[in-house]
PDB file of N, CA and C in Angstrom:
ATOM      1  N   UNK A   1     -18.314  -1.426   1.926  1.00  0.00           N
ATOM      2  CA  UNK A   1     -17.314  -0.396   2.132  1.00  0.00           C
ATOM      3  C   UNK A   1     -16.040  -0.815   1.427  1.00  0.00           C
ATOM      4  N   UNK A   2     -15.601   0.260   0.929  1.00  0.00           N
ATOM      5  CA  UNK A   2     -14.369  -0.225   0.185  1.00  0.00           C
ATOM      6  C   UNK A   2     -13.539   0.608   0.869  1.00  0.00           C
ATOM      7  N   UNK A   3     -12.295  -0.180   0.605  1.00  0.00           N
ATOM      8  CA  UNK A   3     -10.849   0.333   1.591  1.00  0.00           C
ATOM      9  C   UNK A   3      -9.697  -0.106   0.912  1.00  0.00           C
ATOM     10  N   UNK A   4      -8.832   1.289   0.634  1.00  0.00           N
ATOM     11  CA  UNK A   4      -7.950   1.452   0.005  1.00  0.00           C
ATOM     12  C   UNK A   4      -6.238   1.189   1.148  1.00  0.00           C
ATOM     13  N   UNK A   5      -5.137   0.152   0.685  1.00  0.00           N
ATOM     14  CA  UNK A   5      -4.513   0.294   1.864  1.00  0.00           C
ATOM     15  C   UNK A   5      -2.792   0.604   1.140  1.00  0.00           C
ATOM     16  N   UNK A   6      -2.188   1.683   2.370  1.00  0.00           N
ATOM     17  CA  UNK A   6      -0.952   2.338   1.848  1.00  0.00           C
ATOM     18  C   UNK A   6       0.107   0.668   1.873  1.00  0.00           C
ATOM     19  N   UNK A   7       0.532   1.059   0.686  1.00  0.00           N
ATOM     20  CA  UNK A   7       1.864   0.341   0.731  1.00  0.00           C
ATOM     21  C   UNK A   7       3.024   0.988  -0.165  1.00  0.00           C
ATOM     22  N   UNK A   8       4.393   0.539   0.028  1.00  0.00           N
ATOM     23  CA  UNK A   8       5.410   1.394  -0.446  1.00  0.00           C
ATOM     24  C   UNK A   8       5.898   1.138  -1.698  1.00  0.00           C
ATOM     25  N   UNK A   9       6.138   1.802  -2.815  1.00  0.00           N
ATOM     26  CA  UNK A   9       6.966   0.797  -3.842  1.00  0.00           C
ATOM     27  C   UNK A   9       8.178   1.019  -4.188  1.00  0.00           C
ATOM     28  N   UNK A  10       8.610  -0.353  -3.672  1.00  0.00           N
ATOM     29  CA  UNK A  10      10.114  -0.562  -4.006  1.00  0.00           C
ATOM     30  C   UNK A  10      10.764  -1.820  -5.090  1.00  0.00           C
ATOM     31  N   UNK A  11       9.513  -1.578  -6.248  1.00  0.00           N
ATOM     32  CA  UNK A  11      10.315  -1.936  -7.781  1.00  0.00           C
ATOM     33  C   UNK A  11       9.500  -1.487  -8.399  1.00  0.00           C
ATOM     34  N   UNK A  12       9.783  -0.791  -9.997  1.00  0.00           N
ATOM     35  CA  UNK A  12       8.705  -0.889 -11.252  1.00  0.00           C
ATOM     36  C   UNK A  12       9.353  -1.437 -12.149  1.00  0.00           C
ATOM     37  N   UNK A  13       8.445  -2.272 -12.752  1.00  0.00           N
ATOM     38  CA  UNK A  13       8.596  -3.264 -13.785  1.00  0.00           C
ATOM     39  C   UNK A  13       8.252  -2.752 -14.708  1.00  0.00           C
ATOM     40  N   UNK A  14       8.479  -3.616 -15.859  1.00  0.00           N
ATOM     41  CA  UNK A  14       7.787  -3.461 -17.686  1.00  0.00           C
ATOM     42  C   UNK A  14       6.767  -3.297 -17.664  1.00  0.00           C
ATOM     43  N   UNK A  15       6.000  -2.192 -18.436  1.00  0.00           N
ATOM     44  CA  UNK A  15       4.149  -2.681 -18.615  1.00  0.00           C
ATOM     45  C   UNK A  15       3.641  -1.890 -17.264  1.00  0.00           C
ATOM     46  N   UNK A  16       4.088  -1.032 -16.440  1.00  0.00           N
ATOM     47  CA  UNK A  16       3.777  -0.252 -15.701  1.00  0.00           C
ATOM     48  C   UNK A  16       3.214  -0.790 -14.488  1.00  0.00           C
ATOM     49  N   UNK A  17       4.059  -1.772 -14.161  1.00  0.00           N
ATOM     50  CA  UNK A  17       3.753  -2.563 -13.060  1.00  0.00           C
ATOM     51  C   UNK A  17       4.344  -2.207 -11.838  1.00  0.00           C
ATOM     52  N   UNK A  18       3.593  -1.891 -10.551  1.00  0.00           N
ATOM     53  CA  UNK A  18       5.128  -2.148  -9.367  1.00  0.00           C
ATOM     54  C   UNK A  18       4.796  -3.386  -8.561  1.00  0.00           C
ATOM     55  N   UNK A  19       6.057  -3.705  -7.587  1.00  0.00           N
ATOM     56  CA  UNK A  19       5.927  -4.456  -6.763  1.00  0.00           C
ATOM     57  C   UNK A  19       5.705  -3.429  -5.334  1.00  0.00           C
ATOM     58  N   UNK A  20       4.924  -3.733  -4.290  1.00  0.00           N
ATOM     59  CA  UNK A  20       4.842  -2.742  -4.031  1.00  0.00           C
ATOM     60  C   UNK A  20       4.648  -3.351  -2.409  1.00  0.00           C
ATOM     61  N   UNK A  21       5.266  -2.547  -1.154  1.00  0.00           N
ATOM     62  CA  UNK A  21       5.485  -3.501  -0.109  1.00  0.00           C
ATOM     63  C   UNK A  21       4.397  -2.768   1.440  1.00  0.00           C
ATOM     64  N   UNK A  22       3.883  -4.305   1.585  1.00  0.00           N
ATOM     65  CA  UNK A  22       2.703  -3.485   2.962  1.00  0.00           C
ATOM     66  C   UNK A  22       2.905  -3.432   4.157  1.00  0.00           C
ATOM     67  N   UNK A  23       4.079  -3.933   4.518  1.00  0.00           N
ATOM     68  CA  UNK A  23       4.825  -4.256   5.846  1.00  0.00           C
ATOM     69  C   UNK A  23       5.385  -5.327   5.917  1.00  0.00           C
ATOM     70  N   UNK A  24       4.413  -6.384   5.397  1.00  0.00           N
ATOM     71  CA  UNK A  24       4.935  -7.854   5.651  1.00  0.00           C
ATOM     72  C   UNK A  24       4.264  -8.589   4.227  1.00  0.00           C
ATOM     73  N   UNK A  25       3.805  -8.183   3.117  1.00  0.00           N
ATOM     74  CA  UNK A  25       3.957  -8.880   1.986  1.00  0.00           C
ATOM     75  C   UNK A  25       3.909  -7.609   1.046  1.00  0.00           C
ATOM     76  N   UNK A  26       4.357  -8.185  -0.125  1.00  0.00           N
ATOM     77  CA  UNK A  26       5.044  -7.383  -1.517  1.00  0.00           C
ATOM     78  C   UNK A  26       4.205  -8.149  -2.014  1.00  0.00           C
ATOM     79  N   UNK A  27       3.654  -7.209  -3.085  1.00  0.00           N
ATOM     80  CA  UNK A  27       2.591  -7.797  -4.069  1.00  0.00           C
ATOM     81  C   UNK A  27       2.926  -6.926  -5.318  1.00  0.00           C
ATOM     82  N   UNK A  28       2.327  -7.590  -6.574  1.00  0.00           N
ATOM     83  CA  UNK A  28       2.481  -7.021  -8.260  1.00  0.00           C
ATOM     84  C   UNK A  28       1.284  -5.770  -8.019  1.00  0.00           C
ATOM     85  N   UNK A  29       1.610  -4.896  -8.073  1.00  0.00           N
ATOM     86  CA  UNK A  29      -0.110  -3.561  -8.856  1.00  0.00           C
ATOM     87  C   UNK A  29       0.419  -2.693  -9.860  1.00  0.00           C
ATOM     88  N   UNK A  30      -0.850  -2.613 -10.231  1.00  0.00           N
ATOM     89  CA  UNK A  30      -0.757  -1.710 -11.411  1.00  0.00           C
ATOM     90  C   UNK A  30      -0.474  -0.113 -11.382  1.00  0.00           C
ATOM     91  N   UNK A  31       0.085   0.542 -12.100  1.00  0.00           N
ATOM     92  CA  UNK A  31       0.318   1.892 -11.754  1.00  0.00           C
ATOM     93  C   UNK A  31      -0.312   2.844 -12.536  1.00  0.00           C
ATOM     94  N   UNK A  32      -0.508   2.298 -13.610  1.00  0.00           N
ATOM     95  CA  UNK A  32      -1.110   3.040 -14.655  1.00  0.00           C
ATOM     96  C   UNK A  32      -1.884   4.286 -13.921  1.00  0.00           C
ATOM     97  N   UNK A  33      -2.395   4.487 -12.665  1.00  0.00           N
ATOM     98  CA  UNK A  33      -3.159   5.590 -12.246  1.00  0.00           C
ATOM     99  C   UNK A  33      -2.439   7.291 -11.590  1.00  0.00           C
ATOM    100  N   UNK A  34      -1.454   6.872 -11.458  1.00  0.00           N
ATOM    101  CA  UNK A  34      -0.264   7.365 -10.665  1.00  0.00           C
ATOM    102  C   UNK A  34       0.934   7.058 -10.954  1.00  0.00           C
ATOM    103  N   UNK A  35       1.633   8.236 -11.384  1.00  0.00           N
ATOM    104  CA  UNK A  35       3.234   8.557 -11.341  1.00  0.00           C
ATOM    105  C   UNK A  35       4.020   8.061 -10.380  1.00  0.00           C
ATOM    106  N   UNK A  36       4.033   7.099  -9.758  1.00  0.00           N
ATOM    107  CA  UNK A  36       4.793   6.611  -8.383  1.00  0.00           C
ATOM    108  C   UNK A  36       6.194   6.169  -9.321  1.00  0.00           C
ATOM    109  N   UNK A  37       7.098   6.432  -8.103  1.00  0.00           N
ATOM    110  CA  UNK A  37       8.364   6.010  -8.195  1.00  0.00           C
ATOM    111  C   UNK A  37       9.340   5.283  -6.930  1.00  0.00           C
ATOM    112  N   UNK A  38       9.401   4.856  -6.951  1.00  0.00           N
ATOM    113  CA  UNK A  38      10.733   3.353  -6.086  1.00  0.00           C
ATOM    114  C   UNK A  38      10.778   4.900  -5.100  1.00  0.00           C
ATOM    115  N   UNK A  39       9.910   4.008  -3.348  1.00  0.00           N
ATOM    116  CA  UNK A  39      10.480   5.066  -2.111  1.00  0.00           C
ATOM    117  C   UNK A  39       9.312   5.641  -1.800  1.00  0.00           C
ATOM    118  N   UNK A  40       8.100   5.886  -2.756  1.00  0.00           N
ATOM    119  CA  UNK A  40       6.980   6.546  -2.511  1.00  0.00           C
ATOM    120  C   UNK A  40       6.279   5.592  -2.084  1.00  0.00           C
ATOM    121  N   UNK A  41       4.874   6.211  -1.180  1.00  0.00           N
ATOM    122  CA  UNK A  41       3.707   5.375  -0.644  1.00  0.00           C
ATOM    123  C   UNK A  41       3.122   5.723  -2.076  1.00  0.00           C
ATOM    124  N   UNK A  42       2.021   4.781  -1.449  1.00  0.00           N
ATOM    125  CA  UNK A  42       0.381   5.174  -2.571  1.00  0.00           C
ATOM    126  C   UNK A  42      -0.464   3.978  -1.567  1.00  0.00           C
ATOM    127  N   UNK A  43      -1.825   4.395  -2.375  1.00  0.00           N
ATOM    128  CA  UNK A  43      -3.190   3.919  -1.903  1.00  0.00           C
ATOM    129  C   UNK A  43      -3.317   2.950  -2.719  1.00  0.00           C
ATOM    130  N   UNK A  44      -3.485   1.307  -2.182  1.00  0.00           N
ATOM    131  CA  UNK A  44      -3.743   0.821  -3.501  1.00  0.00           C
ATOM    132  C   UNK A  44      -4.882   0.152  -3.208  1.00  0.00           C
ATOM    133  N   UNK A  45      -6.008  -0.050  -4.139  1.00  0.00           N
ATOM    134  CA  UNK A  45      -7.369  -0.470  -4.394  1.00  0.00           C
ATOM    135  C   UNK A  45      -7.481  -1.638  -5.105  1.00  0.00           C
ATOM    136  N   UNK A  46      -7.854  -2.812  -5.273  1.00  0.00           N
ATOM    137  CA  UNK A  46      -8.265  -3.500  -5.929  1.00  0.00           C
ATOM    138  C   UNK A  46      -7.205  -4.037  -7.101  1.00  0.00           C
ATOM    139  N   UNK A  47      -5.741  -3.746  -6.564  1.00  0.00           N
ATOM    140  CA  UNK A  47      -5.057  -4.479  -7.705  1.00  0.00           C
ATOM    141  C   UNK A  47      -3.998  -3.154  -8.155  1.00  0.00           C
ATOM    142  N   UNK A  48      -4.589  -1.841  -7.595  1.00  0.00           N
ATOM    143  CA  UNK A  48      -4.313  -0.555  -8.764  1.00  0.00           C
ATOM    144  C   UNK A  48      -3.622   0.407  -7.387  1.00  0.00           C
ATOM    145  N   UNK A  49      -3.304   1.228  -8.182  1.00  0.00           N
ATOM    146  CA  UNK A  49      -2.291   1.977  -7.121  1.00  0.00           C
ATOM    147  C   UNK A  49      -3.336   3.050  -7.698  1.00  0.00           C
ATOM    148  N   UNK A  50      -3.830   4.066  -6.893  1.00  0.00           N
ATOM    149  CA  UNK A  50      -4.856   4.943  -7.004  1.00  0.00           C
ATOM    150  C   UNK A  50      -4.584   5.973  -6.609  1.00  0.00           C
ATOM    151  N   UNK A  51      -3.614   6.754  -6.010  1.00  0.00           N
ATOM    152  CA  UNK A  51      -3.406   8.078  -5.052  1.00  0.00           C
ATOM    153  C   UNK A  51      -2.197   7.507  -4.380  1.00  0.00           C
ATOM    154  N   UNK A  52      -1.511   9.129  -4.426  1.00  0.00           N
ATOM    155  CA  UNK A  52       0.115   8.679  -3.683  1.00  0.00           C
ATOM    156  C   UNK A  52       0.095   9.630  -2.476  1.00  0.00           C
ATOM    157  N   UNK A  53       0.702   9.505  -2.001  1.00  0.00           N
ATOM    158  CA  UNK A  53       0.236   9.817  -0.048  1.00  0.00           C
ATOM    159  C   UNK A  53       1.897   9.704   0.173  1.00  0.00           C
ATOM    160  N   UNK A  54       1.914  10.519   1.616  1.00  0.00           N
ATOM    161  CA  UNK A  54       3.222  11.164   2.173  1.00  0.00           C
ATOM    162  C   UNK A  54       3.393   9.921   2.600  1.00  0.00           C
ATOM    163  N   UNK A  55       4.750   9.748   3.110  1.00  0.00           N
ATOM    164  CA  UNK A  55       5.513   8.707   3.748  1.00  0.00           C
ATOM    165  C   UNK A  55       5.376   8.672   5.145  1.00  0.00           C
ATOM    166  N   UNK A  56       4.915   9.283   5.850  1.00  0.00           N
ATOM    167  CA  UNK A  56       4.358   9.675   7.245  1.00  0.00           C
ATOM    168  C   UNK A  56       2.802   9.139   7.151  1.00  0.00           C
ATOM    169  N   UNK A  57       2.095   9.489   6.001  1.00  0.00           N
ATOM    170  CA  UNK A  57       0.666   9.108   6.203  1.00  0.00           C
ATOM    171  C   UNK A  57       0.637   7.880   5.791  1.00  0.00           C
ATOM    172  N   UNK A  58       1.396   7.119   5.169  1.00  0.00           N
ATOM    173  CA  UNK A  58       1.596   6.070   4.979  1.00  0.00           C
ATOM    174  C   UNK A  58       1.689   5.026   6.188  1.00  0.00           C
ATOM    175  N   UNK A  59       3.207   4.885   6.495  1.00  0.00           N
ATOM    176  CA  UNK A  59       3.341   4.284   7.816  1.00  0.00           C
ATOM    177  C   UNK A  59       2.403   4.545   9.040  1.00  0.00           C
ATOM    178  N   UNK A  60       2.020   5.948   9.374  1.00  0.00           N
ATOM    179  CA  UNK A  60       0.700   6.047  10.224  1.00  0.00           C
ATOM    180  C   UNK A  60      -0.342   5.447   9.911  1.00  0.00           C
ATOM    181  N   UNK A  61      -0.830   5.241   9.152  1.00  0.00           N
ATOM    182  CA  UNK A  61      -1.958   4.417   8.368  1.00  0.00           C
ATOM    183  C   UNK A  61      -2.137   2.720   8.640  1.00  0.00           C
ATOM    184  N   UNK A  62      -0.740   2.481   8.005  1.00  0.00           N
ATOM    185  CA  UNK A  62       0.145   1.355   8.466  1.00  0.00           C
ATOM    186  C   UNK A  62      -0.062   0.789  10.035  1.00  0.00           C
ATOM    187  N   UNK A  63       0.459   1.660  10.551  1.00  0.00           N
ATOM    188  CA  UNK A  63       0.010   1.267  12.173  1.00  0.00           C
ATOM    189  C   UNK A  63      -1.001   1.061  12.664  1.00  0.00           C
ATOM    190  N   UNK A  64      -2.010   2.200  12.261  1.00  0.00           N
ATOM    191  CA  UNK A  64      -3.703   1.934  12.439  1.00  0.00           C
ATOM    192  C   UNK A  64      -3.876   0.677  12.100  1.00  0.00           C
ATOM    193  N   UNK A  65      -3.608   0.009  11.046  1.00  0.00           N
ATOM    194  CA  UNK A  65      -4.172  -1.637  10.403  1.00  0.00           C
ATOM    195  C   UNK A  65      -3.817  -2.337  11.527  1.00  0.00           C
ATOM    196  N   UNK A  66      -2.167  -2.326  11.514  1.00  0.00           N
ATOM    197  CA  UNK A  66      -1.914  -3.627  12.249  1.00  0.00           C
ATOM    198  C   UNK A  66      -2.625  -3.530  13.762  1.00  0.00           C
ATOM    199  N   UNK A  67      -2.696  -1.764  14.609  1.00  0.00           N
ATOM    200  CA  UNK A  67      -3.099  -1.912  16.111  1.00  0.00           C
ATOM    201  C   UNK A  67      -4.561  -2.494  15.618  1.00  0.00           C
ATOM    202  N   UNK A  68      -5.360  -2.225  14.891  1.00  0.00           N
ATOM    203  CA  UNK A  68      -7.067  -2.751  14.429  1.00  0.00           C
ATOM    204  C   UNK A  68      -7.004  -4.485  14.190  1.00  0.00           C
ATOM    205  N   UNK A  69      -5.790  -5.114  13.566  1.00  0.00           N
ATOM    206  CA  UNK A  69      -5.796  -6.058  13.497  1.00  0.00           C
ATOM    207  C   UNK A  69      -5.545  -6.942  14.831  1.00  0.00           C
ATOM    208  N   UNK A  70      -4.398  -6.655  15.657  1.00  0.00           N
ATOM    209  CA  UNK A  70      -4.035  -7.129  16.839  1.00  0.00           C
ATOM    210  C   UNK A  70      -5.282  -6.741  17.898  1.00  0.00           C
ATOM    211  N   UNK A  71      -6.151  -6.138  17.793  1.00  0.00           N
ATOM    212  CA  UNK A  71      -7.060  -6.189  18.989  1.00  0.00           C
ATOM    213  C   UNK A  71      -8.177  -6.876  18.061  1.00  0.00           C
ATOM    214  N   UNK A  72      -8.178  -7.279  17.392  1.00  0.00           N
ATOM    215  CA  UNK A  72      -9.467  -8.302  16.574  1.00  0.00           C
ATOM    216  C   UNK A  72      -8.992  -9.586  16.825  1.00  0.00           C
ATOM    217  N   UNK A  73      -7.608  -9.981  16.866  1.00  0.00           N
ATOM    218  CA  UNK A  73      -6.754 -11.098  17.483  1.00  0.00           C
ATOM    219  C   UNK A  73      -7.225 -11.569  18.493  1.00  0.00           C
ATOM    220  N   UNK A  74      -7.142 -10.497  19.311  1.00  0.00           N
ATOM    221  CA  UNK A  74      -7.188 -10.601  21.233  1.00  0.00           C
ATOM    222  C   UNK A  74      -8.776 -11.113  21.585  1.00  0.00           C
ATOM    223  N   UNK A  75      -9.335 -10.309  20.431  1.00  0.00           N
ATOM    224  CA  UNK A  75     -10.862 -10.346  20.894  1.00  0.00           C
ATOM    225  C   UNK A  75     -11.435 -12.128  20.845  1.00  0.00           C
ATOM    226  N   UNK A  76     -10.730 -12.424  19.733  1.00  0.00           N
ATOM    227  CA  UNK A  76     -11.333 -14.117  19.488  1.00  0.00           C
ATOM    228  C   UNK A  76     -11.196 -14.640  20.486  1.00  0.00           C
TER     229      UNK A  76
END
């Protein structure tokens, strides 16, 4: 199963790069797939920013991970 996860971007670089932020780490992706601009969500896959998504479906999305992550925590 592959799974695409929202994060925000707040830099683009040279060479069509953003930095792009998931709550709690900022990472380099590529944009080349999508028009994103500094403030927008997107979907990013494998390195690549793939589909840009509302700022509401974003952070909702967002929340789903971390509540899925914190009860996988609890469970150990």
């Amino acid at each position: 199963m592959c799974i695409a996860v929202p994060a925000e971007v707040v830099e683009i670089k040279e060479g069509n790069i953003g930095v792009v932020d998931y709550g709690d780490l900022k990472q380099e992706v590529r944009l080349d797939l999508v028009d994103a601009k500094v403030g927008e969500f997107v979907l990013v896959h494998v390195g690549f920013a793939i589909q840009k998504i509302s700022r509401e479906e974003g952070l909702e999305t967002r929340e789903i991970f971390r509540q899925v992550y914190a009860a996988m925590q609890e469970s150990e």
